[in-house]
PDB file of N, CA and C in Angstrom:
ATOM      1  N   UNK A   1      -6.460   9.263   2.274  1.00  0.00           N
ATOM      2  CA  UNK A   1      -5.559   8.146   2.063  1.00  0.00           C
ATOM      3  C   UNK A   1      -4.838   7.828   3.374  1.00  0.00           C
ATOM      4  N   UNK A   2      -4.725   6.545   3.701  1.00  0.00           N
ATOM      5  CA  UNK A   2      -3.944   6.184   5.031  1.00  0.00           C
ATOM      6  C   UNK A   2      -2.598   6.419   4.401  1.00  0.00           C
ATOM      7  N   UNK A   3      -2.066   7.550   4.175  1.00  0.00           N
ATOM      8  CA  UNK A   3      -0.566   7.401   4.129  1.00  0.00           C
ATOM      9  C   UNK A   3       0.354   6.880   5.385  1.00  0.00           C
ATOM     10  N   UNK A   4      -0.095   6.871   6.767  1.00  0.00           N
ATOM     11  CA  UNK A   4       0.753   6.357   7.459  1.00  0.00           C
ATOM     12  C   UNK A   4       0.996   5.244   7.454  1.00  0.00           C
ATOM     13  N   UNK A   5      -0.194   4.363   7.144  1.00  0.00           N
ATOM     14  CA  UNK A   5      -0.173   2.894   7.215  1.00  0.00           C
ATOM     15  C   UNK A   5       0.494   2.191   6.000  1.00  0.00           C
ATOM     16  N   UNK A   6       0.383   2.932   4.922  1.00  0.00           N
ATOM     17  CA  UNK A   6       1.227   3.011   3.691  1.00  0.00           C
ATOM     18  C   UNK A   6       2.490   2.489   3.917  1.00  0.00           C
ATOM     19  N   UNK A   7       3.138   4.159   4.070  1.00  0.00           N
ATOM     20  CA  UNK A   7       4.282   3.996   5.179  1.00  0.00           C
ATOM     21  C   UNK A   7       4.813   3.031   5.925  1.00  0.00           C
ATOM     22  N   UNK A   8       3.959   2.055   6.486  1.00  0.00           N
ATOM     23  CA  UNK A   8       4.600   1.659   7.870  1.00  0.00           C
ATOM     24  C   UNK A   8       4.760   0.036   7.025  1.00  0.00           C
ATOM     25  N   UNK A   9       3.712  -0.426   6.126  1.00  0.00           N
ATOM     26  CA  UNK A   9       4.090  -1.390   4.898  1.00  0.00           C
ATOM     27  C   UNK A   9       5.033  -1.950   4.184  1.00  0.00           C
ATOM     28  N   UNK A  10       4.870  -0.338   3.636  1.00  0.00           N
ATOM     29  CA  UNK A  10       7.025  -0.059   2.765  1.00  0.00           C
ATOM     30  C   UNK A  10       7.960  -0.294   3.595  1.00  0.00           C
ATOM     31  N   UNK A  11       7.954  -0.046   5.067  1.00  0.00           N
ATOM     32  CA  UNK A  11       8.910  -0.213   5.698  1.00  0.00           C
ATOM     33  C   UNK A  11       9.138  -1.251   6.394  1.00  0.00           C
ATOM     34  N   UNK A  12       8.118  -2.156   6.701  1.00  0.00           N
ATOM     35  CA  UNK A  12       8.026  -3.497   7.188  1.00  0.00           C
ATOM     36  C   UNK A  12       8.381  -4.391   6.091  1.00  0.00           C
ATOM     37  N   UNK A  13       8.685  -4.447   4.805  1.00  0.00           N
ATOM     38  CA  UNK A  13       8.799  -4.981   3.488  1.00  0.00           C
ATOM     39  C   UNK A  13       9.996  -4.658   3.605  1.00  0.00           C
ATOM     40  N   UNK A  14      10.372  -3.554   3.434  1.00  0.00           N
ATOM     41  CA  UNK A  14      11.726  -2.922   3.001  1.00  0.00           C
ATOM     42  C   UNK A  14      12.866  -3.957   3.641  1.00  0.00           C
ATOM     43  N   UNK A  15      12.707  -4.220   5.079  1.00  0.00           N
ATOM     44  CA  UNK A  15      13.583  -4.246   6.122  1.00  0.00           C
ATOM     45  C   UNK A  15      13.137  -5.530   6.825  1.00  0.00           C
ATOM     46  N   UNK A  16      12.424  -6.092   5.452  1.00  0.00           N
ATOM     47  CA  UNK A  16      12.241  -7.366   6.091  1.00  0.00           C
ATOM     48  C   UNK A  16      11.986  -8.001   7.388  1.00  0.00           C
ATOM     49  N   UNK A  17      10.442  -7.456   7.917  1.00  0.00           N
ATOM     50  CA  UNK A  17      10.133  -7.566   9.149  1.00  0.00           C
ATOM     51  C   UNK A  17       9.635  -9.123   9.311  1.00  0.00           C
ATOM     52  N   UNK A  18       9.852  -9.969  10.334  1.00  0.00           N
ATOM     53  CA  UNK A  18       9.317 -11.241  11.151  1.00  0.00           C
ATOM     54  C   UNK A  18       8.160 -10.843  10.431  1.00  0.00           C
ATOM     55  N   UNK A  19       7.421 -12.548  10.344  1.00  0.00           N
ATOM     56  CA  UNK A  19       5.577 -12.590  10.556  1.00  0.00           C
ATOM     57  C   UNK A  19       4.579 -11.639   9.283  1.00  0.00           C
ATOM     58  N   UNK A  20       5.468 -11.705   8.093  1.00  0.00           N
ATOM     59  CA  UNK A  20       5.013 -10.490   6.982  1.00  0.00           C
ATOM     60  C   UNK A  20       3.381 -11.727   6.743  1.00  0.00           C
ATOM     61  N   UNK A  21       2.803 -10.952   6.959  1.00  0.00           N
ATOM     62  CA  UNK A  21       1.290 -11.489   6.136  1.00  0.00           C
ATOM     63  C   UNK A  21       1.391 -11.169   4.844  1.00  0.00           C
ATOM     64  N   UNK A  22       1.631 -12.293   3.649  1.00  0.00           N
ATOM     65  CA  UNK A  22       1.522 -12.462   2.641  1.00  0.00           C
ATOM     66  C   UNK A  22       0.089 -12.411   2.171  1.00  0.00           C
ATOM     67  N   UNK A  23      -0.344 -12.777   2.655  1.00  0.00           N
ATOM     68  CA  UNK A  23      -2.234 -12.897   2.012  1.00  0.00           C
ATOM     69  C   UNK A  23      -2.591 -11.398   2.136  1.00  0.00           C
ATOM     70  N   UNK A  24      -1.975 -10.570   3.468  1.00  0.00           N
ATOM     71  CA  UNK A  24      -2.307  -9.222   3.612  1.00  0.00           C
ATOM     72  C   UNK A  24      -1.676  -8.256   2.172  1.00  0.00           C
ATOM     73  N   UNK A  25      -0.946  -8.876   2.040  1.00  0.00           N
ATOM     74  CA  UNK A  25       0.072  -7.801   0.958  1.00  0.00           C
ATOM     75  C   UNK A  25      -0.675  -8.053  -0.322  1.00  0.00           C
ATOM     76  N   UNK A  26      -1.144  -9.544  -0.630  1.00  0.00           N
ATOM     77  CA  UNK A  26      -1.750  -9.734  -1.870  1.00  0.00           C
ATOM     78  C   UNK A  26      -3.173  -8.957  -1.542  1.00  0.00           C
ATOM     79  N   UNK A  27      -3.833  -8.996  -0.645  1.00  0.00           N
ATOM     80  CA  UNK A  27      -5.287  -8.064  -0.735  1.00  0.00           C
ATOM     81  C   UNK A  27      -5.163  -6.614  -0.874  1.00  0.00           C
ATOM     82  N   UNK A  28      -4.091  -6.300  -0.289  1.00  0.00           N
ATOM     83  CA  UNK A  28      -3.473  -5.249  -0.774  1.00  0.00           C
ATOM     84  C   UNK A  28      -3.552  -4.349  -1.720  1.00  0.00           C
ATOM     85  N   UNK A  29      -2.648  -5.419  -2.907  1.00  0.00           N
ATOM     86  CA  UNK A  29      -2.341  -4.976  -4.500  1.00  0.00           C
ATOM     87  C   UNK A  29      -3.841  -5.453  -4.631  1.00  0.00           C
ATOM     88  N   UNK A  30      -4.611  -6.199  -4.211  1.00  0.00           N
ATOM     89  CA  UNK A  30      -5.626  -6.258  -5.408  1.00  0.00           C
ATOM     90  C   UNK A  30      -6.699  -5.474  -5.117  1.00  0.00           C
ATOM     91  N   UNK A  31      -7.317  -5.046  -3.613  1.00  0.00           N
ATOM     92  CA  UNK A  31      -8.354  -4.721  -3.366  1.00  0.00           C
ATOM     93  C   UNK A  31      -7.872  -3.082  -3.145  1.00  0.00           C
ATOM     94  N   UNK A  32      -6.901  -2.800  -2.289  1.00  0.00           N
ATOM     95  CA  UNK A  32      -6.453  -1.266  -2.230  1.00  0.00           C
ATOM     96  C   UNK A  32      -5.312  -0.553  -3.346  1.00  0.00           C
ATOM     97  N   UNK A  33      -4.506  -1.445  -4.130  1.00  0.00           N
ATOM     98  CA  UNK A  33      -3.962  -0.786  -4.875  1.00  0.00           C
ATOM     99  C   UNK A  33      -4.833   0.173  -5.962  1.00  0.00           C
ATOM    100  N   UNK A  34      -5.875  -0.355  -6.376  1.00  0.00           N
ATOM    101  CA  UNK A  34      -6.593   0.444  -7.911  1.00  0.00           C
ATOM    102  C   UNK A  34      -7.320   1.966  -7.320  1.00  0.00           C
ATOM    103  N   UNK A  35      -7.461   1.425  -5.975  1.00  0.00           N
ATOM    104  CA  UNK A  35      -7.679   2.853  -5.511  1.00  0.00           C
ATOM    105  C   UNK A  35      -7.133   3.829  -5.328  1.00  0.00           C
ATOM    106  N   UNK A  36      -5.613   3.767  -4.500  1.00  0.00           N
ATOM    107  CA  UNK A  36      -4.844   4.453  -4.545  1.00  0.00           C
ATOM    108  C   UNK A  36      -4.301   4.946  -5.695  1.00  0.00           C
ATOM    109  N   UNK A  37      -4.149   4.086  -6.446  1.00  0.00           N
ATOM    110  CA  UNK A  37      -4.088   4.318  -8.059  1.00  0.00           C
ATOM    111  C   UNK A  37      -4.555   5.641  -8.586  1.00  0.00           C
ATOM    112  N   UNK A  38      -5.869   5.281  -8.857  1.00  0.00           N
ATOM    113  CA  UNK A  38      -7.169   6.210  -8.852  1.00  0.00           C
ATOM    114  C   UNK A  38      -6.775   7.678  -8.371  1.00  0.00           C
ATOM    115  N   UNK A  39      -6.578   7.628  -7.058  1.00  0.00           N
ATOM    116  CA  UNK A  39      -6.305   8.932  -5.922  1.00  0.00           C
ATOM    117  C   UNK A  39      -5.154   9.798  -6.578  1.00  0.00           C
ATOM    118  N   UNK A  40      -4.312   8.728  -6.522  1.00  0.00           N
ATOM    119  CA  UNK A  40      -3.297   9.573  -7.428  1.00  0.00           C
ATOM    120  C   UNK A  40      -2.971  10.442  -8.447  1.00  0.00           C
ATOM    121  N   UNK A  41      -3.483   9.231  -9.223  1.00  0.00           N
ATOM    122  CA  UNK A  41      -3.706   9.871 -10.757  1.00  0.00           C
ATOM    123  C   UNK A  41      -4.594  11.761 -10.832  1.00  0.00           C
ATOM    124  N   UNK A  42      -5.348  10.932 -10.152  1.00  0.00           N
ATOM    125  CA  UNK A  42      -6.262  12.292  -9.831  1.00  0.00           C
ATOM    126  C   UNK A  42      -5.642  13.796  -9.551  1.00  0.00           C
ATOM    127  N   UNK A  43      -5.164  12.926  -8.480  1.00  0.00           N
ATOM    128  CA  UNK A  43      -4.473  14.009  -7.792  1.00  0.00           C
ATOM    129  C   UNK A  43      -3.528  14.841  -8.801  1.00  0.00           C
ATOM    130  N   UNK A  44      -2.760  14.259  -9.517  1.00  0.00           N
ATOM    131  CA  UNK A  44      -1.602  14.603 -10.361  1.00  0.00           C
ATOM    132  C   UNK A  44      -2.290  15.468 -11.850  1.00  0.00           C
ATOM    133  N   UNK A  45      -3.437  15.437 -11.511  1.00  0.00           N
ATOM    134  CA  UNK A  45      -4.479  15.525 -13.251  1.00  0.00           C
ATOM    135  C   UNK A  45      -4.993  16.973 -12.453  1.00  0.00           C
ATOM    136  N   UNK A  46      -5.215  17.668 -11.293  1.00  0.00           N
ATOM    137  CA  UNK A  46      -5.660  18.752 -11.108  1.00  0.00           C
ATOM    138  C   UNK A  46      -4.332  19.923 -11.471  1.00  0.00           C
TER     139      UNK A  46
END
């Protein structure tokens, strides 16, 4: 999992950074969220 890049997301959001790519954030939730999802869950189920 890229947790850093994660990371660096939440915090560019958080704190309301200049120049936020909106289209980036929506591909985001749709194409990388179900995965991470996934990872998680997983993770939490061992």
């Amino acid at each position: 999992m890229p947790w850093l890049l994660i990371k660096r997301m939440r915090d560019c959001l958080a704190h309301h950074c200049e120049g936020t790519d909106y289209g980036a954030i929506w591909d985001t939730l749709v194409f990388d969220l179900p995965t991470i999802h996934d990872y998680v869950e997983a993770t939490l189920r061992m």
